[in-house]
Structures are given as C-alpha cells and as structure tokens.
C-alpha atoms as a PDB file:
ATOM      1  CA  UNK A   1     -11.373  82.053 -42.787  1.00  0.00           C
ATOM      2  CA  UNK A   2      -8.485  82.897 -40.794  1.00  0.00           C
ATOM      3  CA  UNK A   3      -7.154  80.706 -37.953  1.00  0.00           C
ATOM      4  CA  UNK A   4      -6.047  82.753 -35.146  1.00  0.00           C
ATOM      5  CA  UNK A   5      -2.470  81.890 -34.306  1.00  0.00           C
ATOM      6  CA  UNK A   6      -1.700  80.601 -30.899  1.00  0.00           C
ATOM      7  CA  UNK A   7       0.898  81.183 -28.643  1.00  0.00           C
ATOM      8  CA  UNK A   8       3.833  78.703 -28.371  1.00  0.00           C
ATOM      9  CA  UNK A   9       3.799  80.520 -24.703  1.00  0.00           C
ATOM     10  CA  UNK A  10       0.212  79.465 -23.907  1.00  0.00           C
ATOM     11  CA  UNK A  11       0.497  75.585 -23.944  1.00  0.00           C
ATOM     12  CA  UNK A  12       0.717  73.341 -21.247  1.00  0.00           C
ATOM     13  CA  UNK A  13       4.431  72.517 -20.483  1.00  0.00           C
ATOM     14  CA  UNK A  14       4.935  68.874 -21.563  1.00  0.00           C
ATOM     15  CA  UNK A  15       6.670  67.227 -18.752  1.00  0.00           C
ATOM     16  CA  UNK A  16      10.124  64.999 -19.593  1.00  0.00           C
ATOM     17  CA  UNK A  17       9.912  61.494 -19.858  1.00  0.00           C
ATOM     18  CA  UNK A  18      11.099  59.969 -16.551  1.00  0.00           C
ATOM     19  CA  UNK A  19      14.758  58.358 -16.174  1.00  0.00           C
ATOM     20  CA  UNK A  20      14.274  55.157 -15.127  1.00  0.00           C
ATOM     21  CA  UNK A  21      16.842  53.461 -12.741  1.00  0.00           C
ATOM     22  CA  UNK A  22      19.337  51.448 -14.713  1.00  0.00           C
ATOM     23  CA  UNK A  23      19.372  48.722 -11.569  1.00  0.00           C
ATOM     24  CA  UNK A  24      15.851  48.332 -11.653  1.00  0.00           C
ATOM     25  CA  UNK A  25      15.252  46.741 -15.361  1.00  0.00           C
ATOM     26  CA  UNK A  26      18.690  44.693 -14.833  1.00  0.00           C
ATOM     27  CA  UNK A  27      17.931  43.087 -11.724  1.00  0.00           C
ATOM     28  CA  UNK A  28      14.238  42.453 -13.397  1.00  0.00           C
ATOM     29  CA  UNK A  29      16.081  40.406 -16.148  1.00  0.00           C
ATOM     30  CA  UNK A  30      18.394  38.721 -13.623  1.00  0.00           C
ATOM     31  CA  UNK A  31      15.066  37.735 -12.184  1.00  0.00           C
ATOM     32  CA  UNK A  32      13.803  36.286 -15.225  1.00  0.00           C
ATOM     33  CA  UNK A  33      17.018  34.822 -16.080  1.00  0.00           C
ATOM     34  CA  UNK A  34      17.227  32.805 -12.926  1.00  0.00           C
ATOM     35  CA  UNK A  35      13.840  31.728 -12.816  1.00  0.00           C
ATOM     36  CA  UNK A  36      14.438  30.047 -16.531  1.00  0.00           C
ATOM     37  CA  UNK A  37      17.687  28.764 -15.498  1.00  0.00           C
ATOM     38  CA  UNK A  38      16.074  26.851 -12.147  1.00  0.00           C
ATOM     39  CA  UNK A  39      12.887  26.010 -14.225  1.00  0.00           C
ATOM     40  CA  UNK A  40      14.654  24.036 -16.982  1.00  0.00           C
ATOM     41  CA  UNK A  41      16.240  21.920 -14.574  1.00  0.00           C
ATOM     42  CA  UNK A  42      13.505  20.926 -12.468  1.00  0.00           C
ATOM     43  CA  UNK A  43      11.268  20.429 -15.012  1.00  0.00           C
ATOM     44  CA  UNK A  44      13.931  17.764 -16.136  1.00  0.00           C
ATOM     45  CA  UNK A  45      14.107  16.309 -12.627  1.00  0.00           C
ATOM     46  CA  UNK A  46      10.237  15.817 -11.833  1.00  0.00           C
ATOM     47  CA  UNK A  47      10.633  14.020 -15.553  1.00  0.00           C
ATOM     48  CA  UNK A  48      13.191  12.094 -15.035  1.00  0.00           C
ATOM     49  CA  UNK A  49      11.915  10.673 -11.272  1.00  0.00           C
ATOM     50  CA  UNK A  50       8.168  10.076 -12.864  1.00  0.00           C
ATOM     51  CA  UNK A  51       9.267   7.703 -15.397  1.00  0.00           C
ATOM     52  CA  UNK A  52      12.502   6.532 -13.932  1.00  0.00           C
ATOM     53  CA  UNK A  53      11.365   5.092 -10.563  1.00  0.00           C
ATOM     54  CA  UNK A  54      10.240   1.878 -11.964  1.00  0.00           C
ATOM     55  CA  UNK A  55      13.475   0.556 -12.494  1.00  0.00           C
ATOM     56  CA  UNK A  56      12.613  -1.103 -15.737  1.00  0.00           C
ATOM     57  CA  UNK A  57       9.362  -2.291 -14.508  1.00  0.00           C
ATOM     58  CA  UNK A  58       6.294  -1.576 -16.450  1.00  0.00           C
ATOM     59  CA  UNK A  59       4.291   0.886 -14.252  1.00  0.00           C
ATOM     60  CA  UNK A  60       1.237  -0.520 -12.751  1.00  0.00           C
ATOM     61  CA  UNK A  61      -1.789   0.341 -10.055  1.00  0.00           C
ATOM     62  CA  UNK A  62      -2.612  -2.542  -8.045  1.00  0.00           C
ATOM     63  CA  UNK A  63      -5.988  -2.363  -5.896  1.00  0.00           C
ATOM     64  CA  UNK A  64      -6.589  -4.687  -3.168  1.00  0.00           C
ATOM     65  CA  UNK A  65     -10.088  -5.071  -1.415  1.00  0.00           C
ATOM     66  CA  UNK A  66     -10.193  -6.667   1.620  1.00  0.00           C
ATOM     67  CA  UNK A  67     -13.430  -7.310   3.453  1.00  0.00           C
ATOM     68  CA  UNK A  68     -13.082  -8.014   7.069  1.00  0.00           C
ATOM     69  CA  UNK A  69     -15.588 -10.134   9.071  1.00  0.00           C
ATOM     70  CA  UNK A  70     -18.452  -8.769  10.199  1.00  0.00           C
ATOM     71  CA  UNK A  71     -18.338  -5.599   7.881  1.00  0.00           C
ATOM     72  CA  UNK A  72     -20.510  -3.876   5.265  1.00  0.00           C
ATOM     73  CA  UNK A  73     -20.105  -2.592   1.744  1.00  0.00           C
ATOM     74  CA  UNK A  74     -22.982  -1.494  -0.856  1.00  0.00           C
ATOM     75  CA  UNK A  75     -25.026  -4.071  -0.247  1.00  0.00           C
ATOM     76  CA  UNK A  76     -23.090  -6.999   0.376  1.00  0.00           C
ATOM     77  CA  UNK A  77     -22.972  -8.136   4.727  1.00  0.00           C
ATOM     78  CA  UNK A  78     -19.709 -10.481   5.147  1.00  0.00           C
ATOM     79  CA  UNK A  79     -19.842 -12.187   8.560  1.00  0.00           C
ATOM     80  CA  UNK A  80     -17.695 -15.218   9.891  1.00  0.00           C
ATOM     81  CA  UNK A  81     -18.996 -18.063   9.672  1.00  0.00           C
ATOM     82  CA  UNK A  82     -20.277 -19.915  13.550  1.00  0.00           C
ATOM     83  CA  UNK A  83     -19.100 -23.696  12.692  1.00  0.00           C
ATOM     84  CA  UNK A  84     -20.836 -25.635  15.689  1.00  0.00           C
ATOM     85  CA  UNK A  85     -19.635 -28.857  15.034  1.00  0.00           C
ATOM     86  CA  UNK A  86     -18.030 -32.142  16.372  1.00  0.00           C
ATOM     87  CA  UNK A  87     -15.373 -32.409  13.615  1.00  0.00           C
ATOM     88  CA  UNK A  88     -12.275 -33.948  14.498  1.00  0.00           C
ATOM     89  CA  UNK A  89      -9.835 -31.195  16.004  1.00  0.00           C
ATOM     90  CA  UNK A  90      -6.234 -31.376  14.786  1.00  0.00           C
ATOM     91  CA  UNK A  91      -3.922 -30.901  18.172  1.00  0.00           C
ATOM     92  CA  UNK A  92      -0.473 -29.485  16.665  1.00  0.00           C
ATOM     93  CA  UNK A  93       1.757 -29.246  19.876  1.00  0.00           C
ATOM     94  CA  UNK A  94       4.090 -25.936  20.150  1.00  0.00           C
ATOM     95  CA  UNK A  95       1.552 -23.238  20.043  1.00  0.00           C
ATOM     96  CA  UNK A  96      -1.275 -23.830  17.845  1.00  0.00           C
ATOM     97  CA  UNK A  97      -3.609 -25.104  20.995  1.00  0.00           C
ATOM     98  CA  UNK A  98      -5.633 -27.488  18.364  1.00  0.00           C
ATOM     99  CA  UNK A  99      -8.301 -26.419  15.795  1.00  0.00           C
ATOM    100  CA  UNK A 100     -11.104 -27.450  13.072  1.00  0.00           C
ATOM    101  CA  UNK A 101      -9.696 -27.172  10.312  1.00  0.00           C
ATOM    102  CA  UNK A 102     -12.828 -27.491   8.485  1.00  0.00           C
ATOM    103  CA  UNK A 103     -13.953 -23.824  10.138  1.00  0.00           C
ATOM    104  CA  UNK A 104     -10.408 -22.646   9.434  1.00  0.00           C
ATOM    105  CA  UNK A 105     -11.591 -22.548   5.713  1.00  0.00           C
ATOM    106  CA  UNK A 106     -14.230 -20.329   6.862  1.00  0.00           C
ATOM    107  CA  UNK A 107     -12.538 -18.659   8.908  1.00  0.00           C
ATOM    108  CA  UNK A 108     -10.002 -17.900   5.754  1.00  0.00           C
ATOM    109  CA  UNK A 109     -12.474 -17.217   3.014  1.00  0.00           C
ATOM    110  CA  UNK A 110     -14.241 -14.842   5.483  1.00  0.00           C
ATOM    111  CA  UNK A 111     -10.900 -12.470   6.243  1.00  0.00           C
ATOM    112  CA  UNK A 112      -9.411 -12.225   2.670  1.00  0.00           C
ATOM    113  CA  UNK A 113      -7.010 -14.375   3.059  1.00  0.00           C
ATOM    114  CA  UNK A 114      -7.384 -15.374  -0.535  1.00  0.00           C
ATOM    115  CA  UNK A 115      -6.780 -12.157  -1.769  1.00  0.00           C
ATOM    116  CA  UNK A 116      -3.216 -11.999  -1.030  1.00  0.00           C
ATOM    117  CA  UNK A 117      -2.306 -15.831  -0.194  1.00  0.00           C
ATOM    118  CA  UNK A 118      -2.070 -18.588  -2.766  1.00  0.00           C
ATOM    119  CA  UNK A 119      -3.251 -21.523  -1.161  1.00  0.00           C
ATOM    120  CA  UNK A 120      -4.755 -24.993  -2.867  1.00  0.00           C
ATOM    121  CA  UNK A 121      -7.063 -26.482  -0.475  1.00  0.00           C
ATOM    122  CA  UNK A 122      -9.002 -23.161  -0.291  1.00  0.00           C
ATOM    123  CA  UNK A 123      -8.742 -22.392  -3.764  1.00  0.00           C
ATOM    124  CA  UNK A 124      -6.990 -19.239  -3.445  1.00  0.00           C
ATOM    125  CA  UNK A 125      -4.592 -17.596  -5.812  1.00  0.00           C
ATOM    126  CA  UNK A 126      -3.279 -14.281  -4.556  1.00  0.00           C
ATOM    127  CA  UNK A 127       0.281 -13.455  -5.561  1.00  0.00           C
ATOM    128  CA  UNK A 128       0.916 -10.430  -2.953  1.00  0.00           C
ATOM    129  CA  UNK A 129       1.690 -12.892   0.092  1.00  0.00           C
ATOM    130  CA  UNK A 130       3.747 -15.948   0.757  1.00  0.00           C
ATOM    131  CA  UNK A 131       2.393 -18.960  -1.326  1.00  0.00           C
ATOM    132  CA  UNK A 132       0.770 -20.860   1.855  1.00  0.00           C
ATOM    133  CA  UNK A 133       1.209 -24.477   0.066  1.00  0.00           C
ATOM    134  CA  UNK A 134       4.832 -24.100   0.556  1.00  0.00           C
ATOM    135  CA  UNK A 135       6.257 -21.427   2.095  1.00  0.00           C
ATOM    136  CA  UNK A 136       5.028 -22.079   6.181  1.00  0.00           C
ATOM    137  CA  UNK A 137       7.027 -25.534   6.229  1.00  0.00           C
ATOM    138  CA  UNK A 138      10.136 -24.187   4.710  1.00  0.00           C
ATOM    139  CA  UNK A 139       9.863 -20.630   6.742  1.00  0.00           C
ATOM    140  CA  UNK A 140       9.432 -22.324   9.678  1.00  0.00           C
ATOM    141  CA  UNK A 141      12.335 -24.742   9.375  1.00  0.00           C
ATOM    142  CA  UNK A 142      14.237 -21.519   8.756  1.00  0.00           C
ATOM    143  CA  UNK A 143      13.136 -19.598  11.653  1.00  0.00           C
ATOM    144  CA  UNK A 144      15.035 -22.030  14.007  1.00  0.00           C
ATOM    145  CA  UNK A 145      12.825 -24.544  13.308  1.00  0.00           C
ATOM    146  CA  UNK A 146       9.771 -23.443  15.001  1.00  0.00           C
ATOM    147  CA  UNK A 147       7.272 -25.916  15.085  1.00  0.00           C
ATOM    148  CA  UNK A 148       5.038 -25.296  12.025  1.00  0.00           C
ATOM    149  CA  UNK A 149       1.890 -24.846  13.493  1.00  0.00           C
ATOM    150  CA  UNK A 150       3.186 -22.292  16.822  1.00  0.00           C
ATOM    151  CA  UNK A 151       4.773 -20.251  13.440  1.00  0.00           C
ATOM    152  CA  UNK A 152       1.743 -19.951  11.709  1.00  0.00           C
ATOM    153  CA  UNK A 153      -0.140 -18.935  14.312  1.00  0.00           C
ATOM    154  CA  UNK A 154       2.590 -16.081  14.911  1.00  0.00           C
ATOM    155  CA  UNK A 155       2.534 -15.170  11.495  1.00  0.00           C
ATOM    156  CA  UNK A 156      -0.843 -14.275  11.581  1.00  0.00           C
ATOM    157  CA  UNK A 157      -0.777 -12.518  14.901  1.00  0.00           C
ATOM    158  CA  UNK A 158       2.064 -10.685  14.380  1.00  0.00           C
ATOM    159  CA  UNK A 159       2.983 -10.633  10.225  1.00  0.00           C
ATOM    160  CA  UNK A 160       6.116  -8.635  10.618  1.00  0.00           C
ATOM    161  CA  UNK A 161       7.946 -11.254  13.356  1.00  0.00           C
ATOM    162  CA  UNK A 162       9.474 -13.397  10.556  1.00  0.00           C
ATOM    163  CA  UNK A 163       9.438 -12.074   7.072  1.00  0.00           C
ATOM    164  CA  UNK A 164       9.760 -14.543   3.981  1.00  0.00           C
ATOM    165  CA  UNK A 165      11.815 -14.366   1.590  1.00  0.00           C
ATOM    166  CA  UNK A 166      11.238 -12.208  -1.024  1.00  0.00           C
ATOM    167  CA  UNK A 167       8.439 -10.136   0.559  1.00  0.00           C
ATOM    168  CA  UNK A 168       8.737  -6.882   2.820  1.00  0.00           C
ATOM    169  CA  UNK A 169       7.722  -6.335   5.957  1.00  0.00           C
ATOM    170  CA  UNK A 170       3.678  -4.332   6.355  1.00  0.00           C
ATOM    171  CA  UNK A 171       2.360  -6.091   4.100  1.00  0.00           C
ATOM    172  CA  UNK A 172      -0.290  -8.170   5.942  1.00  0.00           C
ATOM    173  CA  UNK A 173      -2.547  -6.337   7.931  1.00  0.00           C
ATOM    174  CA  UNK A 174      -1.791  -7.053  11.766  1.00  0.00           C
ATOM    175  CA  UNK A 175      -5.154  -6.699  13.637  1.00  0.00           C
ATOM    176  CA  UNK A 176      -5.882 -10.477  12.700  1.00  0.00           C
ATOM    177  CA  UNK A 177      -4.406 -10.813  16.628  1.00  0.00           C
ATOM    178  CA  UNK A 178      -7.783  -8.579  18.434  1.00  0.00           C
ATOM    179  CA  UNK A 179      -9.928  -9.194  15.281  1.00  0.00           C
ATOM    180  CA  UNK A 180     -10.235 -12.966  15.626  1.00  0.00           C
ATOM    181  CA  UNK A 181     -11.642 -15.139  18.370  1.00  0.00           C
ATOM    182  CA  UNK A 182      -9.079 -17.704  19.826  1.00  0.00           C
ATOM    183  CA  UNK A 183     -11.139 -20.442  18.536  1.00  0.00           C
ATOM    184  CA  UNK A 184     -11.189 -18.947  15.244  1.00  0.00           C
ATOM    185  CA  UNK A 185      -7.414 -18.390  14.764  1.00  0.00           C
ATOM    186  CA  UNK A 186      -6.768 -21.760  15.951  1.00  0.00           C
ATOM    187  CA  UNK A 187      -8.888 -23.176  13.260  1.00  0.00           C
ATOM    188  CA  UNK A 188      -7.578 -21.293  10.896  1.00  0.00           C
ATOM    189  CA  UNK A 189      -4.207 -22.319  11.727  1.00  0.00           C
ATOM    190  CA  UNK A 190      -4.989 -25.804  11.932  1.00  0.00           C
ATOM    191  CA  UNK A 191      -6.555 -25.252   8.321  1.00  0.00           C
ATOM    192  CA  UNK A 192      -3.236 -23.966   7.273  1.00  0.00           C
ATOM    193  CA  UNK A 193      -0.830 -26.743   8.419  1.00  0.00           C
ATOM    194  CA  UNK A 194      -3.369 -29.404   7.256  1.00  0.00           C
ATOM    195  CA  UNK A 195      -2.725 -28.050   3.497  1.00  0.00           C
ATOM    196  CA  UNK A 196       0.897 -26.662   3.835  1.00  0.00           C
ATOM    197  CA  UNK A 197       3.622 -29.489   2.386  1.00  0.00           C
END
C-alpha cells in the first residue's frame, strides 16, 4: 500500500515563536536579585535582635499571679479578711492616721503583696519589689526624710511617686489607692512599719 503524498501547501502555517521583550526578563531578575539582597539582611537582623536583646542575660519568662481581694479564679474565692477587733492601734504621726497592724497582715496576704515583696514578719519572699524589711526606712530617709509611715502609705497609693533604687517605675499595680478601704490601708501600713528596720 501506497501512502498518498500530501501537500507541503496544505498544512496549517506554523506560527513564529514570539519575541519576547528583552526589559521584561531583566527587570524580572533585578526583581529577584533585590528581593535576595534585602532578604539576607533582614533575616540577619530579626537574628541578631532575638538573641541579642538579653544583654548577656540568660533569657527567661517570668509569670506573676496576683489575686486581688474579693475576686474569683477556678474555684478558689479570695476575700479580705473583716478583723473586728480591739487590738492595740499603732498611731505613726505624718500620714499614716494609725492602724492594726495585726489586720495589716491580712490585709497583705489578701492583695499579693507577697508575691512581689520580700518581707519577714509575713513570711513573704518575692524578689520583683523592694525588700520591705529594709528598704521603707532607708527610702524614706532618702526621700527628704519623710516620715516612714506617711511614705509607706504613699508608696502604696501611688507606687510610681518615689522609685527605689534599683527598680523601675510600673511595676506595682496602682489601684491599691480606690481598691482598699481607709481602714484597711492604714493597717496595712501600720503592719509595714511595725516589721521594717
């Protein structure tokens, strides 16, 4: 059997690759080429600031849980404690308006005052705050020597007024001012100056 020949003629024209614009594939790779060159560098950076910020400390997470009075947390109530008692109050002229002690270690244990404050007579050994044993007489004396008990009480009420040494300023909360009765911060201040040296 014969194949018929066909005609050269009778095929479909086969249309010419396409010229493509010569600006069009180099601006692609300048494209590509800048994106590498930026990437390198920032990859570098975002390195660099991640591990670098410490300063040479170790890197750490530090939680703090602080339960105020009254609150409530899966399943456990905190509420301050109601001292009704005729314990002998401790008048501290200059601002602290007198106060029972004895409450004032409620009064502490019940706001978290432990949790940041080191402070013998309640126990507490929190590193994040002034060391309460020591640190009220000696800031005190050193913020124009206030009297220690009208400088406690401002310390609590408003933190940021006098900042020890060594610590920064926000780090105690400052609604202890609304959040506490008047009796209750005096007690707590007059808990504070009975154990401070």
């Amino acid at each position: 059997m014969l194949r018929s020949a066909t005609r050269v003629d009778s095929l479909l024209p086969v249309p010419r690759p396409r010229r493509q614009n010569p600006w069009s594939s180099t601006g692609e790779v300048l494209v590509w080429i800048l994106f590498a060159v930026l990437l390198f560098p920032a990859g570098f950076a975002g390195y660099a600031v991640g591990h670098y910020t410490s300063l040479g400390k170790p890197s750490s997470t530090v939680v703090h849980t602080v339960t105020a009075a009254g609150s409530t947390s899966a399943g456990t109530t905190t509420s301050a404690a109601t001292t009704t008692s005729s314990a002998t109050t401790t008048s501290s002229g200059g601002g602290g308006g007198g106060g029972n002690a004895a409450a004032g270690k409620s009064v502490f244990a019940a706001n978290g005052c432990a949790s940041c404050h080191t402070f013998k007579p309640a126990g507490a050994t929190g590193t994040i705050g002034p060391d309460l044993d020591k640190a009220p007489a000696a800031d005190a004396k050193a913020d124009n020597n206030m009297n220690l008990a009208a400088f406690v009480k401002e310390s609590i009420v408003n933190p940021d007024a006098y900042i020890a040494k060594g610590f920064s300023k926000g780090l105690m909360p400052t609604t202890f001012g609304s959040s506490l009765s008047p009796t209750q911060l005096n007690d707590l201040v007059a808990f504070i100056v009975s154990g401070s040296s």
